[in-house]
PDB file of N, CA and C in Angstrom:
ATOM      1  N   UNK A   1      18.998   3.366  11.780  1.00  0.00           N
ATOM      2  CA  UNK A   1      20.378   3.584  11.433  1.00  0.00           C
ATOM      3  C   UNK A   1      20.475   3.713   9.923  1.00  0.00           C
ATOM      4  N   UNK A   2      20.797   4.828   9.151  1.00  0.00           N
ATOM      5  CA  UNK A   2      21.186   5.082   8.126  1.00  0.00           C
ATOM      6  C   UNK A   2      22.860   4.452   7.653  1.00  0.00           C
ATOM      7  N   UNK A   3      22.818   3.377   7.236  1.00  0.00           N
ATOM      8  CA  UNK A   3      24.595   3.209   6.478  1.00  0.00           C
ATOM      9  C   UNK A   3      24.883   4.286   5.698  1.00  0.00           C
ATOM     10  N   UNK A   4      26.215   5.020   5.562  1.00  0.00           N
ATOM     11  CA  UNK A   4      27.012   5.810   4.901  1.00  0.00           C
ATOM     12  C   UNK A   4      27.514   5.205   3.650  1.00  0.00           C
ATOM     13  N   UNK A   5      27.196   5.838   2.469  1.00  0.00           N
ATOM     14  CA  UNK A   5      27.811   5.252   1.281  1.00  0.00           C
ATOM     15  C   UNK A   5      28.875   6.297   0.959  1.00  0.00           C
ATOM     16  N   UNK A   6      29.811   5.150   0.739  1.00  0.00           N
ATOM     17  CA  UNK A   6      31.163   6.460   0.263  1.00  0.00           C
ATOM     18  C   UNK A   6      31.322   7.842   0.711  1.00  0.00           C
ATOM     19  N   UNK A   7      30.895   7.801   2.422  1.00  0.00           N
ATOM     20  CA  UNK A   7      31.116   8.539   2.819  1.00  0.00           C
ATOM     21  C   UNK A   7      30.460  10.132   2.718  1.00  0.00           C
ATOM     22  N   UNK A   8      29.320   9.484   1.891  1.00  0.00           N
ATOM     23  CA  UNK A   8      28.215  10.845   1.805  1.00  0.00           C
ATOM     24  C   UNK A   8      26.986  11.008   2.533  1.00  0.00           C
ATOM     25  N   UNK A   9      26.785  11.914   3.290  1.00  0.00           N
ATOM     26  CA  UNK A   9      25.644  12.005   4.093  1.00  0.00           C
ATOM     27  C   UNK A   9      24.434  12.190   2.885  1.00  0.00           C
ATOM     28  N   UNK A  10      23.304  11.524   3.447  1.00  0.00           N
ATOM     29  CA  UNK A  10      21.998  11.333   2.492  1.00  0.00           C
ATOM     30  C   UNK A  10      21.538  12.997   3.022  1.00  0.00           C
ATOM     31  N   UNK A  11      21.157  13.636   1.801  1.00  0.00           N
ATOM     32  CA  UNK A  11      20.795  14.666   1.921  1.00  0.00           C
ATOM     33  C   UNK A  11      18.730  14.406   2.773  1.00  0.00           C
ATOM     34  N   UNK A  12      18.046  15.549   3.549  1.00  0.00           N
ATOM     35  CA  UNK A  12      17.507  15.528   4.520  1.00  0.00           C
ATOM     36  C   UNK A  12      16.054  15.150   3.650  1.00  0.00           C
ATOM     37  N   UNK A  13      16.312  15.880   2.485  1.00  0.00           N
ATOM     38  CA  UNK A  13      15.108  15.653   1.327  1.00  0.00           C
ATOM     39  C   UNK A  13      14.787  14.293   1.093  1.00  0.00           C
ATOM     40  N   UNK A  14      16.052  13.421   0.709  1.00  0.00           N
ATOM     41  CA  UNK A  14      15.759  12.359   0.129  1.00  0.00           C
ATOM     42  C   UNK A  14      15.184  11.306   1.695  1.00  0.00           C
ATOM     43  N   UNK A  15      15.687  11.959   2.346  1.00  0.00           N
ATOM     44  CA  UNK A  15      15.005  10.964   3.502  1.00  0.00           C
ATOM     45  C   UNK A  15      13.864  11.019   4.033  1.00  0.00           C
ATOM     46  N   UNK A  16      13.056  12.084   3.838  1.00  0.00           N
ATOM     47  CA  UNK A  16      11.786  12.344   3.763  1.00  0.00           C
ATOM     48  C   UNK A  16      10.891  11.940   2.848  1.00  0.00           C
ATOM     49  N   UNK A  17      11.221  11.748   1.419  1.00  0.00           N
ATOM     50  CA  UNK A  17      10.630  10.805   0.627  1.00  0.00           C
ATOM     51  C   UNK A  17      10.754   9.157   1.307  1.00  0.00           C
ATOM     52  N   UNK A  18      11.757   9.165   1.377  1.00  0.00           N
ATOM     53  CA  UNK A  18      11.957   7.166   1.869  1.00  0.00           C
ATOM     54  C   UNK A  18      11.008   7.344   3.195  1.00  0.00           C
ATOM     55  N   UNK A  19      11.231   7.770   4.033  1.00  0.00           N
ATOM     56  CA  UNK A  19      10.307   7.847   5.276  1.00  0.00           C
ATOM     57  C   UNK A  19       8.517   8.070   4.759  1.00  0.00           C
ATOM     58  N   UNK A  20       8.389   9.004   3.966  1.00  0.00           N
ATOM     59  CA  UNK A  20       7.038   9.181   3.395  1.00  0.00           C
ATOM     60  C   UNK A  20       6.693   7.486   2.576  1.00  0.00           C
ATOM     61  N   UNK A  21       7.694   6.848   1.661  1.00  0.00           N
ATOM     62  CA  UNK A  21       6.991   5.762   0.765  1.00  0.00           C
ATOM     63  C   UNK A  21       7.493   4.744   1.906  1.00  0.00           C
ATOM     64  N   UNK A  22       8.061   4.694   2.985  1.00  0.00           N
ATOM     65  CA  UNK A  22       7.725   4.025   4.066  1.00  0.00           C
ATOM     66  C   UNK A  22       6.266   3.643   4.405  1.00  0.00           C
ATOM     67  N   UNK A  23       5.874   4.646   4.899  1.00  0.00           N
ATOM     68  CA  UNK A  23       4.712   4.582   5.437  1.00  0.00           C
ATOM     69  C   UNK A  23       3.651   4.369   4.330  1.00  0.00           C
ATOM     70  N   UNK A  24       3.389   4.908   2.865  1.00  0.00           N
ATOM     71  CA  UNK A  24       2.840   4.265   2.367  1.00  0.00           C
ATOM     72  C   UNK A  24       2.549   3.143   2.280  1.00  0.00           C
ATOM     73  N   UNK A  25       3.656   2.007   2.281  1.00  0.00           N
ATOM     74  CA  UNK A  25       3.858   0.472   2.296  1.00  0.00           C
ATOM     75  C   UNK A  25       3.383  -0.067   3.254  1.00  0.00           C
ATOM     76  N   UNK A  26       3.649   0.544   4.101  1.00  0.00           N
ATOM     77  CA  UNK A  26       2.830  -0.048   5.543  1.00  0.00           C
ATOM     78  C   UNK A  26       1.174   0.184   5.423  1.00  0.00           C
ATOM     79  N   UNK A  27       0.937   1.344   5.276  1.00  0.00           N
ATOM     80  CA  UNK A  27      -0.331   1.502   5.238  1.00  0.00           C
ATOM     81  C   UNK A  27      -1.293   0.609   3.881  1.00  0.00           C
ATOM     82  N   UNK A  28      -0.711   0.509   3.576  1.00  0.00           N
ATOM     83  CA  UNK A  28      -1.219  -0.604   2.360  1.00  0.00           C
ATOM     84  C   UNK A  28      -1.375  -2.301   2.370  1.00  0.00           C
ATOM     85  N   UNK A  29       0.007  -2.296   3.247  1.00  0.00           N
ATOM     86  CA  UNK A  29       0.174  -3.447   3.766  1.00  0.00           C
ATOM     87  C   UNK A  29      -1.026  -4.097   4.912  1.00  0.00           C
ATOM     88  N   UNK A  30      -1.145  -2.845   5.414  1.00  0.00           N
ATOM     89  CA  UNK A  30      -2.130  -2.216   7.229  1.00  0.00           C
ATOM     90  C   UNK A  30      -3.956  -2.915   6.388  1.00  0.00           C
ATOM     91  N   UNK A  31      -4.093  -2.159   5.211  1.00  0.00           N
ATOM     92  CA  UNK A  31      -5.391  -2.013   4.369  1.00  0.00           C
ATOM     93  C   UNK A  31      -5.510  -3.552   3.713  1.00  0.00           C
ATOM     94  N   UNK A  32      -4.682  -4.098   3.170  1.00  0.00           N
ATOM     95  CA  UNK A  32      -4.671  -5.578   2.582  1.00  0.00           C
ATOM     96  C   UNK A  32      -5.059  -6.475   3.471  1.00  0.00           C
ATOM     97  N   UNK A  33      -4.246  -6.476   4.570  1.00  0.00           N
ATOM     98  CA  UNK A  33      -4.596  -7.711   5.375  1.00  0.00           C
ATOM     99  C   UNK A  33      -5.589  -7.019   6.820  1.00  0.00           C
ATOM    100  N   UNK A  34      -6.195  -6.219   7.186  1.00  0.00           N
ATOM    101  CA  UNK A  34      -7.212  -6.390   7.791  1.00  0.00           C
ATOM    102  C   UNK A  34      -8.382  -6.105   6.930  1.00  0.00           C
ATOM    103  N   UNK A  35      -8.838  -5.256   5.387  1.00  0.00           N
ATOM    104  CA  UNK A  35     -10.001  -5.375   4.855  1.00  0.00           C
ATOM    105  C   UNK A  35     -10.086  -6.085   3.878  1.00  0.00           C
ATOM    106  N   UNK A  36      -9.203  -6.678   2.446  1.00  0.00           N
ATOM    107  CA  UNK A  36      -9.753  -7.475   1.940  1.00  0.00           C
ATOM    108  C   UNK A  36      -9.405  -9.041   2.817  1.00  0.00           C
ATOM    109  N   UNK A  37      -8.053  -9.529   3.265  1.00  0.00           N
ATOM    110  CA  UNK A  37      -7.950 -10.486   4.045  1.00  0.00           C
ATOM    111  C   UNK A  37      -8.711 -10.670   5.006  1.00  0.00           C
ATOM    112  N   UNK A  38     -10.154  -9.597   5.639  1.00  0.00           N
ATOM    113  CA  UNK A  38     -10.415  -9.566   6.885  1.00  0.00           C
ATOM    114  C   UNK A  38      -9.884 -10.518   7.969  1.00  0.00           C
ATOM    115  N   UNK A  39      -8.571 -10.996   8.287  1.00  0.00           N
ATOM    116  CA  UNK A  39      -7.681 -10.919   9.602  1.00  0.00           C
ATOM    117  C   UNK A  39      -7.468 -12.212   9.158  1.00  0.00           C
ATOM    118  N   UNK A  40      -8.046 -13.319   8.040  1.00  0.00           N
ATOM    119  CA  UNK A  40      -7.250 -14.038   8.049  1.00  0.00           C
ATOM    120  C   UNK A  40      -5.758 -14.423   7.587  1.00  0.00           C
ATOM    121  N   UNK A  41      -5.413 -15.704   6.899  1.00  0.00           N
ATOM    122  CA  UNK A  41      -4.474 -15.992   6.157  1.00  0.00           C
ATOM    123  C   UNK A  41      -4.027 -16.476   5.144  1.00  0.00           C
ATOM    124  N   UNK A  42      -3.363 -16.391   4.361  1.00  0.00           N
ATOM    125  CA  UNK A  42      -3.052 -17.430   3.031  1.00  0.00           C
ATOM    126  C   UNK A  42      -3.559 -18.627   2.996  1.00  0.00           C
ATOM    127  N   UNK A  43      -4.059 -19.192   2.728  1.00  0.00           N
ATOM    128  CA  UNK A  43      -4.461 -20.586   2.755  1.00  0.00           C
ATOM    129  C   UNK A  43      -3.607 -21.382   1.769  1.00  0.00           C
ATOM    130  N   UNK A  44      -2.264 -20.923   0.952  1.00  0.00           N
ATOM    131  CA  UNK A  44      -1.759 -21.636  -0.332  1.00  0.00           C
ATOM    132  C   UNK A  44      -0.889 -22.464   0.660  1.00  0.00           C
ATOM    133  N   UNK A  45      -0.359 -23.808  -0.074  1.00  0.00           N
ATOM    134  CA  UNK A  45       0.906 -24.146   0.795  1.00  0.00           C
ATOM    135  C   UNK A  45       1.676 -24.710   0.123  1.00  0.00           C
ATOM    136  N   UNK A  46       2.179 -23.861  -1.183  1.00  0.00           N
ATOM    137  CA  UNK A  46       3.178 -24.040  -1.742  1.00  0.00           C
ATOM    138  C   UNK A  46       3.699 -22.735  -1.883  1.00  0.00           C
ATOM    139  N   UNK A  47       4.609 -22.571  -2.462  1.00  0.00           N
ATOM    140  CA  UNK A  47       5.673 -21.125  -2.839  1.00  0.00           C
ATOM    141  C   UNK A  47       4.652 -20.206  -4.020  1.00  0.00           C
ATOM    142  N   UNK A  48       4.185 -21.307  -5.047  1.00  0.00           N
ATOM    143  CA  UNK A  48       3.500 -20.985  -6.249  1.00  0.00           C
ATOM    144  C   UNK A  48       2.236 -20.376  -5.646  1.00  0.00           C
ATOM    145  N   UNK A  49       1.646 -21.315  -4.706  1.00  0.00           N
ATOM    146  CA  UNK A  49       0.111 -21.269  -4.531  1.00  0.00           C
ATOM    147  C   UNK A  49       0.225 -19.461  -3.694  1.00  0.00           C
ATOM    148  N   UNK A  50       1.427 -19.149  -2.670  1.00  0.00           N
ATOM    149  CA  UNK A  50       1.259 -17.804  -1.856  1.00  0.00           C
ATOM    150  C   UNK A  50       1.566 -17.316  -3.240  1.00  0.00           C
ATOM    151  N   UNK A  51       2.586 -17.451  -3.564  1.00  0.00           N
ATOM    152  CA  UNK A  51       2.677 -15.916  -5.342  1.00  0.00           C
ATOM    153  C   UNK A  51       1.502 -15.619  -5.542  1.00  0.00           C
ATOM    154  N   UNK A  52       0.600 -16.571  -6.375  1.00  0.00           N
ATOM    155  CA  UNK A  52      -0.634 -16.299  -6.692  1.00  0.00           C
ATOM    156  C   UNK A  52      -1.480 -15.498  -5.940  1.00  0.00           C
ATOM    157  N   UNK A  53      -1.471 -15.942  -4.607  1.00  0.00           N
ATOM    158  CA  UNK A  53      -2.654 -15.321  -4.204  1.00  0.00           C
ATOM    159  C   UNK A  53      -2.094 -13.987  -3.609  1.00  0.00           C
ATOM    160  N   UNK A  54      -0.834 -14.051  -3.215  1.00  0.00           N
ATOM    161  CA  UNK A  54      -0.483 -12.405  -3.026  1.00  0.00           C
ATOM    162  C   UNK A  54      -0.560 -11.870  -4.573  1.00  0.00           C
ATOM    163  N   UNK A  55      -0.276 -12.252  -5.401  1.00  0.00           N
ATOM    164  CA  UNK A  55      -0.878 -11.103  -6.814  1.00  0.00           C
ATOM    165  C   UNK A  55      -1.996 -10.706  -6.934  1.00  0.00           C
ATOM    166  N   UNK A  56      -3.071 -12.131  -6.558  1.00  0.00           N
ATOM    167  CA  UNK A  56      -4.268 -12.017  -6.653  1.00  0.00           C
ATOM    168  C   UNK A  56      -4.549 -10.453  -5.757  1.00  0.00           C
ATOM    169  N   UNK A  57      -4.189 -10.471  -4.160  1.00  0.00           N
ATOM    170  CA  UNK A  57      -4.701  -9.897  -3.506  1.00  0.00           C
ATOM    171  C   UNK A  57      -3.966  -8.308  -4.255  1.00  0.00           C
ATOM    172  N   UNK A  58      -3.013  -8.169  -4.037  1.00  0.00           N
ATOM    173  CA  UNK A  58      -2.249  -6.684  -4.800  1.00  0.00           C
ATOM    174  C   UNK A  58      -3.382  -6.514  -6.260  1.00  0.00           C
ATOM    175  N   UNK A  59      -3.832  -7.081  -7.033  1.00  0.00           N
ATOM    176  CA  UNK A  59      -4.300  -6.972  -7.966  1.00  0.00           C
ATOM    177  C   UNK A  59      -5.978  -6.277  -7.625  1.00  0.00           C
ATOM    178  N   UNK A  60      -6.431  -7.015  -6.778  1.00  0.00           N
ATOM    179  CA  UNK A  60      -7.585  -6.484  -5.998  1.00  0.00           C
ATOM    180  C   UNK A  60      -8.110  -5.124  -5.457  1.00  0.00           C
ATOM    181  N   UNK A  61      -6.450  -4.938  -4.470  1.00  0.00           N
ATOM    182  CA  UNK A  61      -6.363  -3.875  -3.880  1.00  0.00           C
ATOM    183  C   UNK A  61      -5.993  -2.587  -4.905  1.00  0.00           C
ATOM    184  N   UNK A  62      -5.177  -2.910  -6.089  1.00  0.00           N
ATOM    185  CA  UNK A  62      -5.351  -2.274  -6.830  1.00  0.00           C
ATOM    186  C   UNK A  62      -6.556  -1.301  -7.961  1.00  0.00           C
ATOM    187  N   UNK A  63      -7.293  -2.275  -7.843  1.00  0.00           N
ATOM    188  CA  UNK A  63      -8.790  -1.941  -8.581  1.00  0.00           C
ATOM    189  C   UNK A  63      -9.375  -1.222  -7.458  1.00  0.00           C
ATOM    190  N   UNK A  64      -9.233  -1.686  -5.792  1.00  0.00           N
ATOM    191  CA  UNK A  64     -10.147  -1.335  -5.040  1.00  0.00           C
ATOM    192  C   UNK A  64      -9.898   0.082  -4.848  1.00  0.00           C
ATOM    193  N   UNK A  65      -8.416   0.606  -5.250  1.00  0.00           N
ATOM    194  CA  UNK A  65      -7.978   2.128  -4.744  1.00  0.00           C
ATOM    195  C   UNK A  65      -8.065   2.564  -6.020  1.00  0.00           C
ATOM    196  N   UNK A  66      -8.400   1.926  -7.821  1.00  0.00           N
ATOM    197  CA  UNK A  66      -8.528   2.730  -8.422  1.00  0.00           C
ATOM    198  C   UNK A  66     -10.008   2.926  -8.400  1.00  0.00           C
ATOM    199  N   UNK A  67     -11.138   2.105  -8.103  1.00  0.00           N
ATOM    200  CA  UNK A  67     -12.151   2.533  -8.024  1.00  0.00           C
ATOM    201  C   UNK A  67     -12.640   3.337  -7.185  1.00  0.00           C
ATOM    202  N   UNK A  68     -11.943   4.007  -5.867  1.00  0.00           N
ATOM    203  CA  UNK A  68     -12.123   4.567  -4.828  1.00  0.00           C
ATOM    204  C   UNK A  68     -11.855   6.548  -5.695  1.00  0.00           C
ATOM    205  N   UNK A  69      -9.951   5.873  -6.268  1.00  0.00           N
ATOM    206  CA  UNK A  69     -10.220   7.282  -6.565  1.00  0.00           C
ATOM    207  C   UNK A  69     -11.222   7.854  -7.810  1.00  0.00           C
ATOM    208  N   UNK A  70     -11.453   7.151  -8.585  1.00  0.00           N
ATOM    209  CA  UNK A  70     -12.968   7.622  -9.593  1.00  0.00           C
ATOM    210  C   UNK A  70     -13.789   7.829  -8.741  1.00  0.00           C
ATOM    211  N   UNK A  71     -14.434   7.841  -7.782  1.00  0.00           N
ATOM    212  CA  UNK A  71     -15.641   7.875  -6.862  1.00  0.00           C
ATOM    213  C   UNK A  71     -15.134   9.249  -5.998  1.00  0.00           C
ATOM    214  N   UNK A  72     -14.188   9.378  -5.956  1.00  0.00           N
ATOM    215  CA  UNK A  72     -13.928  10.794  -5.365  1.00  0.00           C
ATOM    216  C   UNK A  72     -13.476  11.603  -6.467  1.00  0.00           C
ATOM    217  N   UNK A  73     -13.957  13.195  -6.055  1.00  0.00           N
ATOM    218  CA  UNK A  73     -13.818  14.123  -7.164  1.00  0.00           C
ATOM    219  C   UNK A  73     -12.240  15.030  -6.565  1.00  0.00           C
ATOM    220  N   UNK A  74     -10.917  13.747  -7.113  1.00  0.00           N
ATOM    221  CA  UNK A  74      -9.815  14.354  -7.151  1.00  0.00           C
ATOM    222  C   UNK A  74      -9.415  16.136  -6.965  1.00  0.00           C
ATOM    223  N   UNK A  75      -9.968  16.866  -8.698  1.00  0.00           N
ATOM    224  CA  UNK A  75      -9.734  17.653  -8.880  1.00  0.00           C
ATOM    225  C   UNK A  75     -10.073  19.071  -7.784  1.00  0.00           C
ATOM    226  N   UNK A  76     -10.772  18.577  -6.978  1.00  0.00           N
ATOM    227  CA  UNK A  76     -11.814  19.511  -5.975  1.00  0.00           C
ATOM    228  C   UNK A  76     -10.666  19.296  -4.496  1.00  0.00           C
ATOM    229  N   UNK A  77     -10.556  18.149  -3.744  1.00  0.00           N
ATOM    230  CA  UNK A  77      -9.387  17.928  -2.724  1.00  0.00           C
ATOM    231  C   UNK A  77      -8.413  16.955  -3.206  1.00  0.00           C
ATOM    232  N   UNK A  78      -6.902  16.940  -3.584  1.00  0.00           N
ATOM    233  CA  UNK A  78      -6.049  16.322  -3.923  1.00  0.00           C
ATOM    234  C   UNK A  78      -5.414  15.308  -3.171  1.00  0.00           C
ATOM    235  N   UNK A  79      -5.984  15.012  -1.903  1.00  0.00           N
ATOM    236  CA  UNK A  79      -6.086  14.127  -1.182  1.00  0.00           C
ATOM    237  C   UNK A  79      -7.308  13.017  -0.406  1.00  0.00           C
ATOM    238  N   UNK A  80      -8.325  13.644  -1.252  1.00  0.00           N
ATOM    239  CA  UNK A  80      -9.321  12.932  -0.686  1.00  0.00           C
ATOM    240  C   UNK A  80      -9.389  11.357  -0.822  1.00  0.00           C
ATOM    241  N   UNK A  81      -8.991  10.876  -2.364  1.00  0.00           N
ATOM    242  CA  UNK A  81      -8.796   9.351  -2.001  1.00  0.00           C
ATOM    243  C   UNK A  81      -8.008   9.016  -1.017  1.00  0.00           C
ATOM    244  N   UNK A  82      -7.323   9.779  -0.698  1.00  0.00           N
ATOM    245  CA  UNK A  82      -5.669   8.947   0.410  1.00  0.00           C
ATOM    246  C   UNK A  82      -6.999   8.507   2.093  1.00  0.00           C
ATOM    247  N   UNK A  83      -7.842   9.785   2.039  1.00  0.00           N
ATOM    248  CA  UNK A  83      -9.041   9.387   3.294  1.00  0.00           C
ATOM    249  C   UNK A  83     -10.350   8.522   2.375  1.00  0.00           C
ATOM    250  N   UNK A  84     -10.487   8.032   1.863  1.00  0.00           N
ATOM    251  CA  UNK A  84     -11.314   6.817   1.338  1.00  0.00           C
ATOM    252  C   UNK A  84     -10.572   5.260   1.953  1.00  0.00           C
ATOM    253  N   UNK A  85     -11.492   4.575   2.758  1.00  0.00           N
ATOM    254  CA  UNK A  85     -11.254   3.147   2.932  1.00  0.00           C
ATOM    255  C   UNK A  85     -12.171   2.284   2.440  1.00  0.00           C
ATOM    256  N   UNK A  86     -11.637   1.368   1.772  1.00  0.00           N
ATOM    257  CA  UNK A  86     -11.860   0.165   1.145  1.00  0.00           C
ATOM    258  C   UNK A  86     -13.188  -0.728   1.641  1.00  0.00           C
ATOM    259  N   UNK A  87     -12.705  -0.486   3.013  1.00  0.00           N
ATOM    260  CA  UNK A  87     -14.223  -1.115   3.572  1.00  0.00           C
ATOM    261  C   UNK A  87     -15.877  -0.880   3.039  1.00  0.00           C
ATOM    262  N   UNK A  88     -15.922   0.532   2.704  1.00  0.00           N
ATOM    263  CA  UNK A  88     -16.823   0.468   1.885  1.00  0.00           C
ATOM    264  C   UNK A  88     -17.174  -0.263   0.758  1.00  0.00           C
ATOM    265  N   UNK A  89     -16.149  -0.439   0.103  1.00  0.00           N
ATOM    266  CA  UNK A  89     -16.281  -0.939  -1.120  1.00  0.00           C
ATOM    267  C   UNK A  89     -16.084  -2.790  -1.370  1.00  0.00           C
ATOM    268  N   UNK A  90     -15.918  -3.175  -0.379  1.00  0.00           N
ATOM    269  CA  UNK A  90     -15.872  -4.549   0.200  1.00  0.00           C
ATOM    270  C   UNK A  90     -17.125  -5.363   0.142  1.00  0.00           C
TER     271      UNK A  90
END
């Protein structure tokens, strides 16, 4: 369900981006917790201790997809990191 703001329909474009960085999030989300988490869980058990280690882990996953895309030759397929998984590099 899309809410109506002031009565303006969301043009078809912009909802195809939100639907596209949808699924990014998920799929990232999808990549975090089954390859570097391999299926477990937080182990913090305070508010502070999960912050941390969800930065920790975003921080991880970050290096792990920038080192993925240096290892692929971008300029040649412009999507080839998006098919690189992490598991390798684990």
């Amino acid at each position: 369900m899309i809410p109506r703001m002031r009565g303006s329909v969301p043009a078809a474009s912009g909802l195809v981006t939100l639907y596209h960085q949808r699924w990014e999030i998920e799929t990232t989300y999808l990549e975090i917790k089954s390859t570097i988490l391999g299926g477990k869980v937080l182990r913090a058990r305070t508010p502070n201790g999960v912050n941390q280690e969800v930065y920790a882990l975003l921080i991880t996953y970050q290096l792990l997809r920038t080192a993925m895309a240096d290892a692929t030759d971008s300029g040649r397929d412009a999507h080839a990191d998006d098919r690189c998984s992490p598991k390798g590099l684990v």
